[in-house]
Protein backbone atom coordinates (compact mmCIF):
# COMPACT_ATOMS: atom_id res chain seq x y z
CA UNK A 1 91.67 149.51 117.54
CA UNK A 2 90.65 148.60 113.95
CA UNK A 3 91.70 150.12 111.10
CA UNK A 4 89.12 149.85 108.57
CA UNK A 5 90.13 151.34 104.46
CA UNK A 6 86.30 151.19 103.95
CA UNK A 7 83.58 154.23 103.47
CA UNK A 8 80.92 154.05 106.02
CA UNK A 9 78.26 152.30 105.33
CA UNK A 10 75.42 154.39 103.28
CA UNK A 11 72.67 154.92 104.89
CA UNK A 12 69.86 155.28 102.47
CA UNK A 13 71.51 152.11 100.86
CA UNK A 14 70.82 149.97 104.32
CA UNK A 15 67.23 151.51 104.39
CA UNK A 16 66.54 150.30 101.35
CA UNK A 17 68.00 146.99 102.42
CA UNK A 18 65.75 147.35 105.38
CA UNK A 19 62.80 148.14 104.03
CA UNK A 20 63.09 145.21 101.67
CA UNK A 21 63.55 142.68 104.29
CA UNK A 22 60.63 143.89 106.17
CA UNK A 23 58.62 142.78 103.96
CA UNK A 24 59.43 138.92 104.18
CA UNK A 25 59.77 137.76 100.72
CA UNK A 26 63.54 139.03 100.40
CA UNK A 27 66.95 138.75 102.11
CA UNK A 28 69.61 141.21 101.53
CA UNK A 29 73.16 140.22 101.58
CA UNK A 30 75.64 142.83 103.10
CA UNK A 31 79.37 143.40 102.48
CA UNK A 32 80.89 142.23 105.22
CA UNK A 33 83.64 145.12 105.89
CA UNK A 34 86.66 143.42 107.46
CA UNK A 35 88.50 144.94 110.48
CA UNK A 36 91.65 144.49 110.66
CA UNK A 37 93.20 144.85 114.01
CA UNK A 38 96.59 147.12 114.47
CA UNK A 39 97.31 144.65 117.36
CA UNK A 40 96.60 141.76 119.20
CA UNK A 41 94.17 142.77 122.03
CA UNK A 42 94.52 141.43 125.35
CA UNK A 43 91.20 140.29 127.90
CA UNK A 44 89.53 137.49 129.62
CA UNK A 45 86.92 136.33 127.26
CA UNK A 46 89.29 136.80 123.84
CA UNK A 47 89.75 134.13 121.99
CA UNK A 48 91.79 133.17 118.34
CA UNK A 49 90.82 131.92 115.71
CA UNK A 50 92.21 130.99 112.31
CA UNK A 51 90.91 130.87 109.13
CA UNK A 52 92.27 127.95 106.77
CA UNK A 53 92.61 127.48 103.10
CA UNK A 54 94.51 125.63 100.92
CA UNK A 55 95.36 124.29 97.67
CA UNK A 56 96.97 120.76 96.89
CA UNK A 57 97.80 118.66 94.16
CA UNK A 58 94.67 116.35 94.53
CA UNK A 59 92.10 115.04 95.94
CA UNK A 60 93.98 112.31 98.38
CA UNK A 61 95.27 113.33 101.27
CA UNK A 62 97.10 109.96 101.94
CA UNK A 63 98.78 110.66 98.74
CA UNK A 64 98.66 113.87 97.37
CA UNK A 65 99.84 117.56 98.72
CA UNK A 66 99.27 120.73 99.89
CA UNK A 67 100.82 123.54 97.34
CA UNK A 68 99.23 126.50 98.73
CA UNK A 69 98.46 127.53 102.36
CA UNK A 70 96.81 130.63 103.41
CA UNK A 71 95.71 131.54 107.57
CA UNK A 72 94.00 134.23 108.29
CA UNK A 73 94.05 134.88 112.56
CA UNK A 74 91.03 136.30 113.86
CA UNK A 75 90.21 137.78 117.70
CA UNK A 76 86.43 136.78 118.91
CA UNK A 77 85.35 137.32 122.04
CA UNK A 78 83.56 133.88 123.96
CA UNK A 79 80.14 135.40 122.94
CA UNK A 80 80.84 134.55 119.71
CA UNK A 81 81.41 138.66 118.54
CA UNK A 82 84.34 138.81 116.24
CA UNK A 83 86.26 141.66 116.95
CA UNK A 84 88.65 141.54 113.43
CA UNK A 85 91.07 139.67 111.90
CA UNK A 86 95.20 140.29 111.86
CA UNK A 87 98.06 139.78 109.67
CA UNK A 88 97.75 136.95 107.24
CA UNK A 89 100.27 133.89 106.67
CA UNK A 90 100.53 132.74 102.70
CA UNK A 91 102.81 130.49 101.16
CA UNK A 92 103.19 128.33 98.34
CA UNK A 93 105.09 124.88 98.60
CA UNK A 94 106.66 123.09 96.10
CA UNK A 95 105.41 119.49 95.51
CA UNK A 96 107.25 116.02 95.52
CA UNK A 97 105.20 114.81 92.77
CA UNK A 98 103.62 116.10 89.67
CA UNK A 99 101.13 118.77 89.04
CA UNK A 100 98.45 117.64 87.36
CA UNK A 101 97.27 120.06 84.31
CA UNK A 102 93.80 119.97 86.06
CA UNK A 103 95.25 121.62 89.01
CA UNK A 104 97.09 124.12 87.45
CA UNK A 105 94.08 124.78 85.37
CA UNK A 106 91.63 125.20 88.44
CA UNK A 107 94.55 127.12 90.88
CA UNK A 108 96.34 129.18 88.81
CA UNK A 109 99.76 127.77 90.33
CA UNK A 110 102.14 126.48 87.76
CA UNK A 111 105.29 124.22 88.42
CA UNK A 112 107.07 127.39 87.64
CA UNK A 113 105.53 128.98 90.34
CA UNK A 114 106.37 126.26 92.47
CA UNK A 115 109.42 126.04 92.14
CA UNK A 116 111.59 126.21 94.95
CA UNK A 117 108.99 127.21 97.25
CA UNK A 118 109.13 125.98 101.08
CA UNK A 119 106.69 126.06 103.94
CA UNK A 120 107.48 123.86 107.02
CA UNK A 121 104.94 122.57 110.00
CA UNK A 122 107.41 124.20 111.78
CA UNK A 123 106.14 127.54 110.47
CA UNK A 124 102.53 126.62 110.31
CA UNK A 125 102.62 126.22 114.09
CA UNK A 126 104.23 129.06 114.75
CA UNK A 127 101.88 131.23 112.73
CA UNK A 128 99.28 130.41 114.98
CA UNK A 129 100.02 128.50 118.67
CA UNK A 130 96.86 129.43 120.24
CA UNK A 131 94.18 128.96 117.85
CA UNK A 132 91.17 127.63 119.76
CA UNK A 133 89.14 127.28 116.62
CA UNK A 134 89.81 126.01 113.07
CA UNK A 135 87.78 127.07 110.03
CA UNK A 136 87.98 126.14 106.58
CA UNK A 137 85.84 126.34 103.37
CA UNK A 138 85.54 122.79 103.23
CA UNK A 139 86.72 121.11 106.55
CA UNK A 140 86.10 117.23 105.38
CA UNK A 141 88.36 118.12 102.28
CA UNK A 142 91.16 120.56 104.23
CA UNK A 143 91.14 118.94 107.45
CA UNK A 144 93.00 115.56 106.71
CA UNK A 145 95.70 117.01 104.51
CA UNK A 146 96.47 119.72 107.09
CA UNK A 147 96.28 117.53 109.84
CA UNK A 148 98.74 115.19 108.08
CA UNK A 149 101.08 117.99 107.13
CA UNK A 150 101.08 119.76 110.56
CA UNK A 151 100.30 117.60 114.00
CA UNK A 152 99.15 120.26 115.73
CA UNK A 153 95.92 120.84 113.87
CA UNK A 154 94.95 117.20 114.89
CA UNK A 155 93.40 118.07 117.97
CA UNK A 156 92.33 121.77 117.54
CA UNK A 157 88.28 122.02 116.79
């Protein structure tokens, strides 16, 4: 079941919220309150997904590299209802070339940081062997350095 560290939603807050999007000329934006799940649950119709971001050294995938990569699993049934996320998978991987100043600026990740830091395809795909569905911030950017770094990822949607 999920274990949620969140206050229950308040209520005269969301009719407030409700009131104003009755009338047409707004949209509210809610919190979305994650779920994380204590376990993986088992059932026909559950599915896995994975959440995908990462940092690299550039903008080249043919030449530059991935220095940061962060999964987040989540369970959705095949209706498309997510049912909550589990543990995450972060690491930070030192690069064969240079770290441009512009990269450090914009990620926060220094050579210092870097250094000596490891993360194998071997690990990616073991993180996550079933995921039936990839997502990422920006999928034209992410996609080609991940699937270059990990194989597995070439054929996953």
């Amino acid at each position: 079941m999920p274990v949620d560290n969140f206050p229950p939603p308040n209520r005269t807050l969301d009719a407030l919220a409700n009131r104003l999007e009755a009338s047409k000329d707004y949209r509210v934006l809610r919190r979305l309150r994650p779920s994380v799940l204590s376990h993986r649950p088992e059932g026909r119709g559950l599915r896995t997904g994975l959440f995908v971001n990462l940092e690299t050294t550039g903008l080249n995938p043919r030449q530059d590299e991935i220095i940061e990569i962060g999964m987040v699993p989540f369970i959705y049934r095949i209706d498309g209802i997510l049912l909550g996320t589990l543990p995450a998978f972060s690491r930070l991987r030192e690069p064969s070339i240079p770290l441009p100043s512009l990269v450090q600026d914009l990620t926060r990740l220094t050579p210092e940081r870097l250094a000596g830091q490891t993360v194998s395809a071997d690990n990616v795909t073991a993180f996550a062997p079933d995921a039936s569905l990839v997502i990422t911030h920006n999928a034209a950017f992410d996609r080609p350095f991940l699937e270059r770094f990990c194989p597995t990822f070439v054929n996953r949607p």
